[in-house]
PDB file of N, CA and C in Angstrom:
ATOM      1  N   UNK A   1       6.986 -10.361  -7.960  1.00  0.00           N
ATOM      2  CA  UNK A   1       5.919 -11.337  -8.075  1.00  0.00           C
ATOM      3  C   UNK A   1       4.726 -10.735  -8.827  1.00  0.00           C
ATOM      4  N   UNK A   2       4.183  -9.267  -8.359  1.00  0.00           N
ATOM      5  CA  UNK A   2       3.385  -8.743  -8.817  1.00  0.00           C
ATOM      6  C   UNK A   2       3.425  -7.539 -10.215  1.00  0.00           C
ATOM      7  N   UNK A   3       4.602  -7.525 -10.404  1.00  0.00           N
ATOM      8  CA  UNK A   3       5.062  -6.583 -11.261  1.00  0.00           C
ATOM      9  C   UNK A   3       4.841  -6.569 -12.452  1.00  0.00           C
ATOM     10  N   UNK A   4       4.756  -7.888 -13.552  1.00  0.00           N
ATOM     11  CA  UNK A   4       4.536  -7.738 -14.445  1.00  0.00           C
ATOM     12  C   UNK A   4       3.148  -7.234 -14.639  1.00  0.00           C
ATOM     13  N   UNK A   5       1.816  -7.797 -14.017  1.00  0.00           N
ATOM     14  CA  UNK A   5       0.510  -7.223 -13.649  1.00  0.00           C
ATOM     15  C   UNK A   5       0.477  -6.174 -13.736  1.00  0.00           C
ATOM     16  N   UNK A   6       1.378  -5.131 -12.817  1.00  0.00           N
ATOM     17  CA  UNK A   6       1.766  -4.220 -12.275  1.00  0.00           C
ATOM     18  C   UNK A   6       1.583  -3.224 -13.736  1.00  0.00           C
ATOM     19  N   UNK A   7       2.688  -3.597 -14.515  1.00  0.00           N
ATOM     20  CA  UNK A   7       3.060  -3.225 -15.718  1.00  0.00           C
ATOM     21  C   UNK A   7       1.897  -3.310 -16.234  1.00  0.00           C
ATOM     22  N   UNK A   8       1.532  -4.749 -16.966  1.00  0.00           N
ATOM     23  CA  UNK A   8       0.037  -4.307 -17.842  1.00  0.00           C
ATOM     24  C   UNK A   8      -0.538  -3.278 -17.553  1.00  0.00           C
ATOM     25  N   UNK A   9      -0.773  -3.536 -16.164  1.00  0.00           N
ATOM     26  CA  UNK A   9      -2.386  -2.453 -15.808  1.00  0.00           C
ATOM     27  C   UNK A   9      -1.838  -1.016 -16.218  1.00  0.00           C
ATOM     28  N   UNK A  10      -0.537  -0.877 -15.970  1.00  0.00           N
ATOM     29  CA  UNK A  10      -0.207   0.237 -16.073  1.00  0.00           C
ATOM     30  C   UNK A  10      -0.415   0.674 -17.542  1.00  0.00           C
ATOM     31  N   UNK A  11       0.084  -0.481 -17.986  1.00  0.00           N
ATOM     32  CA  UNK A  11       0.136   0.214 -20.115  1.00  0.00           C
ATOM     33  C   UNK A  11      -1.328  -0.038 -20.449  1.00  0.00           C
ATOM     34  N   UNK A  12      -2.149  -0.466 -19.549  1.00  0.00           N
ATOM     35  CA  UNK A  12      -4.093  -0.762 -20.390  1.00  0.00           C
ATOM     36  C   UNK A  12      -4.510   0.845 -20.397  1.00  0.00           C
ATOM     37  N   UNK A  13      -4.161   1.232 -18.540  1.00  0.00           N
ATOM     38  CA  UNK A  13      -5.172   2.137 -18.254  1.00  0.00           C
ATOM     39  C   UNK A  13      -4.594   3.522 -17.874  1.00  0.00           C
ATOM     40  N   UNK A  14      -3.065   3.587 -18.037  1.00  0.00           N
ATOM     41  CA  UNK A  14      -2.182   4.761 -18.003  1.00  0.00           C
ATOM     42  C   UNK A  14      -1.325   5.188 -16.703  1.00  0.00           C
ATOM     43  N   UNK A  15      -0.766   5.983 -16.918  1.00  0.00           N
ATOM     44  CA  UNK A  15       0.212   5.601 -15.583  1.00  0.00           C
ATOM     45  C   UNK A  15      -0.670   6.817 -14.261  1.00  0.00           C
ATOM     46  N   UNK A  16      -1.141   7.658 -14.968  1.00  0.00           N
ATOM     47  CA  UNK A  16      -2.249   8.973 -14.072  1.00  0.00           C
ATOM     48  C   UNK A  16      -3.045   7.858 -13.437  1.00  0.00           C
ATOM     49  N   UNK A  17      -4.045   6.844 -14.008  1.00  0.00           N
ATOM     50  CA  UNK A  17      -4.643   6.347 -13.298  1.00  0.00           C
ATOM     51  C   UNK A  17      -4.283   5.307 -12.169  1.00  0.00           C
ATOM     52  N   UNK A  18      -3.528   4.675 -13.005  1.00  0.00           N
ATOM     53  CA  UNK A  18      -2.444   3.815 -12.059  1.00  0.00           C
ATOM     54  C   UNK A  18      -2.584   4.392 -10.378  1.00  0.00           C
ATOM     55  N   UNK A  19      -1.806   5.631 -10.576  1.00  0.00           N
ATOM     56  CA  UNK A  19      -1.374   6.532  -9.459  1.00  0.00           C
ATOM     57  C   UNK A  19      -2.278   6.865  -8.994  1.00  0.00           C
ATOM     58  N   UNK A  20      -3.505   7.069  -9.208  1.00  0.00           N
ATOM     59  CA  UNK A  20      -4.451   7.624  -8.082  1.00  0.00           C
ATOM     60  C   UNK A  20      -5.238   6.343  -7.740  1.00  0.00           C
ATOM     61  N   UNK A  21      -5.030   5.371  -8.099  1.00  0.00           N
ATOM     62  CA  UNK A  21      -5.811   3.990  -7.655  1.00  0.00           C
ATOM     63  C   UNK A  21      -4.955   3.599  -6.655  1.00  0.00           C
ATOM     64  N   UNK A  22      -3.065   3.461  -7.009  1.00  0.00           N
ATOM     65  CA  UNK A  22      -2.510   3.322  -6.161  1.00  0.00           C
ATOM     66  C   UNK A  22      -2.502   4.107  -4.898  1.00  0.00           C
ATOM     67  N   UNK A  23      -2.873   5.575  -4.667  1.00  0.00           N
ATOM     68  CA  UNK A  23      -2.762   6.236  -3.184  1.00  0.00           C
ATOM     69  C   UNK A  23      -3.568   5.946  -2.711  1.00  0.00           C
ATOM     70  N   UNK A  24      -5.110   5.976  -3.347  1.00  0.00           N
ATOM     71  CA  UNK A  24      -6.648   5.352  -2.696  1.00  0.00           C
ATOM     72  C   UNK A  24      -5.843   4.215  -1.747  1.00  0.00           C
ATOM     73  N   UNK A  25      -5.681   3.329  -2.581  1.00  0.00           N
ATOM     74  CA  UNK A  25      -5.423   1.721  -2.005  1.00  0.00           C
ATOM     75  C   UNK A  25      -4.588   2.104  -1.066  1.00  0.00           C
ATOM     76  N   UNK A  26      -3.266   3.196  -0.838  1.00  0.00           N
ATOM     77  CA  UNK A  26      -2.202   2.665   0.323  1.00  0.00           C
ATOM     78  C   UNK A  26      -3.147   3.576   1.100  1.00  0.00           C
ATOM     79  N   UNK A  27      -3.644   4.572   0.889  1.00  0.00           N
ATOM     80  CA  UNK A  27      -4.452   5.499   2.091  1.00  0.00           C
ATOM     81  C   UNK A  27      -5.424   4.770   2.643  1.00  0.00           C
ATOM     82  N   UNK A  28      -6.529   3.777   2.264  1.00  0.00           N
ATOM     83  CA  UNK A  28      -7.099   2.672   2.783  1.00  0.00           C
ATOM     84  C   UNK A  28      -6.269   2.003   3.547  1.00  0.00           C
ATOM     85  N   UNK A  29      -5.617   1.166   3.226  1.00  0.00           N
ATOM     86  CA  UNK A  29      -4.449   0.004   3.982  1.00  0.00           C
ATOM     87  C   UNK A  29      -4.342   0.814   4.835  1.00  0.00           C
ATOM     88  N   UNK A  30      -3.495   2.153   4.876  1.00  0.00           N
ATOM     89  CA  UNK A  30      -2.933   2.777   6.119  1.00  0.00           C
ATOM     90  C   UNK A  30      -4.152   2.814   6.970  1.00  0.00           C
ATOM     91  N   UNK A  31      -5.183   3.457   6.664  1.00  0.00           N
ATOM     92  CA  UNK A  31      -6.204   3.740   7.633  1.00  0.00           C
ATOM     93  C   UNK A  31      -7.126   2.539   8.359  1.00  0.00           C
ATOM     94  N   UNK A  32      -6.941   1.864   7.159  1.00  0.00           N
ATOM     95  CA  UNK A  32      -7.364   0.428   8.440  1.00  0.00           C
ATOM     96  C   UNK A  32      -6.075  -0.376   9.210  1.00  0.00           C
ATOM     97  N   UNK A  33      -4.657  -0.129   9.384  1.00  0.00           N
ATOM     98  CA  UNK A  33      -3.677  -0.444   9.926  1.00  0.00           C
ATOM     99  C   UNK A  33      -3.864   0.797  11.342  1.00  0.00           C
ATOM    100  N   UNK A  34      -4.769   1.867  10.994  1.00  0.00           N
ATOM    101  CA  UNK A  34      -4.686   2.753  11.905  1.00  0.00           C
ATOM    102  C   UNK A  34      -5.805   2.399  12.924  1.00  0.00           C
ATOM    103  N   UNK A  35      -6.788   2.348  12.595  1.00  0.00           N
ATOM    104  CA  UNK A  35      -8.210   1.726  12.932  1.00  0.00           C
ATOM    105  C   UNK A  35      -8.032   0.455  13.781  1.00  0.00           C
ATOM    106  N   UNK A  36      -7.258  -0.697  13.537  1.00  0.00           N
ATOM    107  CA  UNK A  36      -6.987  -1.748  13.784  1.00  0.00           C
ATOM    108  C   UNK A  36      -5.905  -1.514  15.324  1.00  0.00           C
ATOM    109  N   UNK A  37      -4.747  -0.553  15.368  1.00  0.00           N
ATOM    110  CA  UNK A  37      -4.008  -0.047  16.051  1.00  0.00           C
ATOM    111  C   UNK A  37      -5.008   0.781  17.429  1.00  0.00           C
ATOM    112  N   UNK A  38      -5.569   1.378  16.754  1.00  0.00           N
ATOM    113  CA  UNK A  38      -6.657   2.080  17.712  1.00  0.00           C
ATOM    114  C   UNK A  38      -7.494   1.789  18.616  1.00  0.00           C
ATOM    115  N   UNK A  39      -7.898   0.235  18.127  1.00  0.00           N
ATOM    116  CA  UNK A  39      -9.393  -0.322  18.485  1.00  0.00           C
ATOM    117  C   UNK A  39      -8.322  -1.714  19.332  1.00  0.00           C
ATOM    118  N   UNK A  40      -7.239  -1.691  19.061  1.00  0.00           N
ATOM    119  CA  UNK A  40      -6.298  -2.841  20.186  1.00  0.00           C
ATOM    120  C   UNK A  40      -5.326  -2.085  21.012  1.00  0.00           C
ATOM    121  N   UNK A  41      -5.546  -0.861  20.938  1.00  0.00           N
ATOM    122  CA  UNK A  41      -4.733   0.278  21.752  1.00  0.00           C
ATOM    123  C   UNK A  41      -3.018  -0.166  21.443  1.00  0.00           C
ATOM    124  N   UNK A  42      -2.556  -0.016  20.441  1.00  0.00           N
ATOM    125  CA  UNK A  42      -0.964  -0.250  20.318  1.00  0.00           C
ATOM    126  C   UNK A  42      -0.780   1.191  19.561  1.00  0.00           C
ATOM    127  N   UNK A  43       0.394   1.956  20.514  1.00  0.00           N
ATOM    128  CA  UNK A  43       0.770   3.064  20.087  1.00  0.00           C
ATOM    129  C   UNK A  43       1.582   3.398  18.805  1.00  0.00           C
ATOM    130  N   UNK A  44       1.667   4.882  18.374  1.00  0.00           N
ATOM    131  CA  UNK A  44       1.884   5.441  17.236  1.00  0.00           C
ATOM    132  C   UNK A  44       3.274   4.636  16.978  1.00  0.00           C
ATOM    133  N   UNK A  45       4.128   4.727  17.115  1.00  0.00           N
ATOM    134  CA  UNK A  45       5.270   4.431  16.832  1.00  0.00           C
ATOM    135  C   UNK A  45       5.571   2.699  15.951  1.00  0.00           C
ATOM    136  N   UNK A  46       4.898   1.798  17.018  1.00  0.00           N
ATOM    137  CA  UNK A  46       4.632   0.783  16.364  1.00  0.00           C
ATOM    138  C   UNK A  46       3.387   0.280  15.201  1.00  0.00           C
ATOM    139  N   UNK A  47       2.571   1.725  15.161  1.00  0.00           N
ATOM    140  CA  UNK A  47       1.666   1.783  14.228  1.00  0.00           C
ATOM    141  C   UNK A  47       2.389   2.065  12.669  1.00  0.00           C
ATOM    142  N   UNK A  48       3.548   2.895  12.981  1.00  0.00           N
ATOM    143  CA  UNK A  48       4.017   3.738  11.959  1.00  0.00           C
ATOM    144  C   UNK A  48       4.988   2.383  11.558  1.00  0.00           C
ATOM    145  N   UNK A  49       5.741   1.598  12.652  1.00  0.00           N
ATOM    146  CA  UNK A  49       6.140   0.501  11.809  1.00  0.00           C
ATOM    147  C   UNK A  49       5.440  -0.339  11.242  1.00  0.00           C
ATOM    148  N   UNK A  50       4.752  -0.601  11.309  1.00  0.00           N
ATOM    149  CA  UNK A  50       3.672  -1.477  10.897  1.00  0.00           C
ATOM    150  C   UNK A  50       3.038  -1.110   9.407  1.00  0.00           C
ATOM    151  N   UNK A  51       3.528   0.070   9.127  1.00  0.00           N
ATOM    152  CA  UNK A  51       2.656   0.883   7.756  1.00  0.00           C
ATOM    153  C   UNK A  51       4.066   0.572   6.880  1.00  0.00           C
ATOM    154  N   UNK A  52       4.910   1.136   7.312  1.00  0.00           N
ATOM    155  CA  UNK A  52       6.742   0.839   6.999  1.00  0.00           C
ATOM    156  C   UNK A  52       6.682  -0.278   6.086  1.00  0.00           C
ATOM    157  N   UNK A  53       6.416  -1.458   7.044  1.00  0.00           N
ATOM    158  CA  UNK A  53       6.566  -2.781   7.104  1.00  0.00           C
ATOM    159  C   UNK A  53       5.664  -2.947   5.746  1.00  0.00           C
ATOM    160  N   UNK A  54       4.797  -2.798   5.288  1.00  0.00           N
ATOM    161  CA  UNK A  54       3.590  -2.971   4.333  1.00  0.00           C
ATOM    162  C   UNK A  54       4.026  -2.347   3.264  1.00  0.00           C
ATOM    163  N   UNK A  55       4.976  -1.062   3.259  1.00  0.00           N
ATOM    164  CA  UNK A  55       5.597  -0.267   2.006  1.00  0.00           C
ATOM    165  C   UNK A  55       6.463  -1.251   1.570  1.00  0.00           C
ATOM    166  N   UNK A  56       6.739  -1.960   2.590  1.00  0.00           N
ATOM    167  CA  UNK A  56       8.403  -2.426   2.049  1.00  0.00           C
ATOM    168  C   UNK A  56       7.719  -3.981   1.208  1.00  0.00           C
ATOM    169  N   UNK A  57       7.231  -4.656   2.124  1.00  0.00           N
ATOM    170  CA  UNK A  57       6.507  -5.630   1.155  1.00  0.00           C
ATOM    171  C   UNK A  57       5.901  -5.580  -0.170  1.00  0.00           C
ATOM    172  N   UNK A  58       5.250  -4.481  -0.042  1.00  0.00           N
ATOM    173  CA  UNK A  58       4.668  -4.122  -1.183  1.00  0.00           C
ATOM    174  C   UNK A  58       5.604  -3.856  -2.630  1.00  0.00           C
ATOM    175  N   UNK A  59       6.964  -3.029  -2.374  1.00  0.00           N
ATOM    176  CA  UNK A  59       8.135  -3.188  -2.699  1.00  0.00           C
ATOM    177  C   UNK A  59       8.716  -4.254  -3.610  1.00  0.00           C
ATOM    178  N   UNK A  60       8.514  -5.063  -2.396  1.00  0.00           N
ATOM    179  CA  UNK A  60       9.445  -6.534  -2.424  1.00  0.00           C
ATOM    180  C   UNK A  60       8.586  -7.459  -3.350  1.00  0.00           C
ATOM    181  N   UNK A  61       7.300  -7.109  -3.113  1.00  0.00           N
ATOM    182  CA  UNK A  61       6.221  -8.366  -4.141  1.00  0.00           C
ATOM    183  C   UNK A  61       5.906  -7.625  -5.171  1.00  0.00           C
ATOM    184  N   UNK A  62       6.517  -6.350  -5.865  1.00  0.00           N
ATOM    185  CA  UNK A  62       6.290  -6.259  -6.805  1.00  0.00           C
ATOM    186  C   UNK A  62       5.160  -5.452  -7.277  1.00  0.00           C
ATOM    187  N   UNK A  63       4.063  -5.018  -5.858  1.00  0.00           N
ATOM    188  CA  UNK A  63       3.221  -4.171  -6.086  1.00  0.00           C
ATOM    189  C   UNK A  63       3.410  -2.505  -6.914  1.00  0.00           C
ATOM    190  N   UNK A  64       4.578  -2.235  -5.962  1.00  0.00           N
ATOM    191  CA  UNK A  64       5.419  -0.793  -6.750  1.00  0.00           C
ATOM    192  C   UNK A  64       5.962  -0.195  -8.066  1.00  0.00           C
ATOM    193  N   UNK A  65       5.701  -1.201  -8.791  1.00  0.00           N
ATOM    194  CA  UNK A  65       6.538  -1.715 -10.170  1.00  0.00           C
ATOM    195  C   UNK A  65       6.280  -0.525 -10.804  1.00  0.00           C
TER     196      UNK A  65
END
């Protein structure tokens, strides 16, 4: 879904930058999936699925491209 985007941005602004915009962004997501887990007390395990779950979407819509 998101992939061709994916692509542009990648060929505007290079694939180095790409990649460090992309870890910012999943290290955010994760840490507010962690934050969120924390502050409703649901333990590690289902925290860690929950991050899983967001790789794989991300995946699937094309964010990963």
């Amino acid at each position: 879904m998101f992939a061709p985007l994916v692509v542009l941005v990648r060929n505007i602004v290079g694939q180095p930058k790409l990649s460090k915009f992309r870890g910012k962004a999943i290290a955010r997501h994760s840490k507010a999936i962690t934050n969120f887990c924390n502050q409703v007390g649901i333990d590690r395990s289902l925290r860690q699925n929950w991050i899983r779950l967001a790789r794989d979407n991300g995946k699937r819509l094309g964010l990963l491209a």
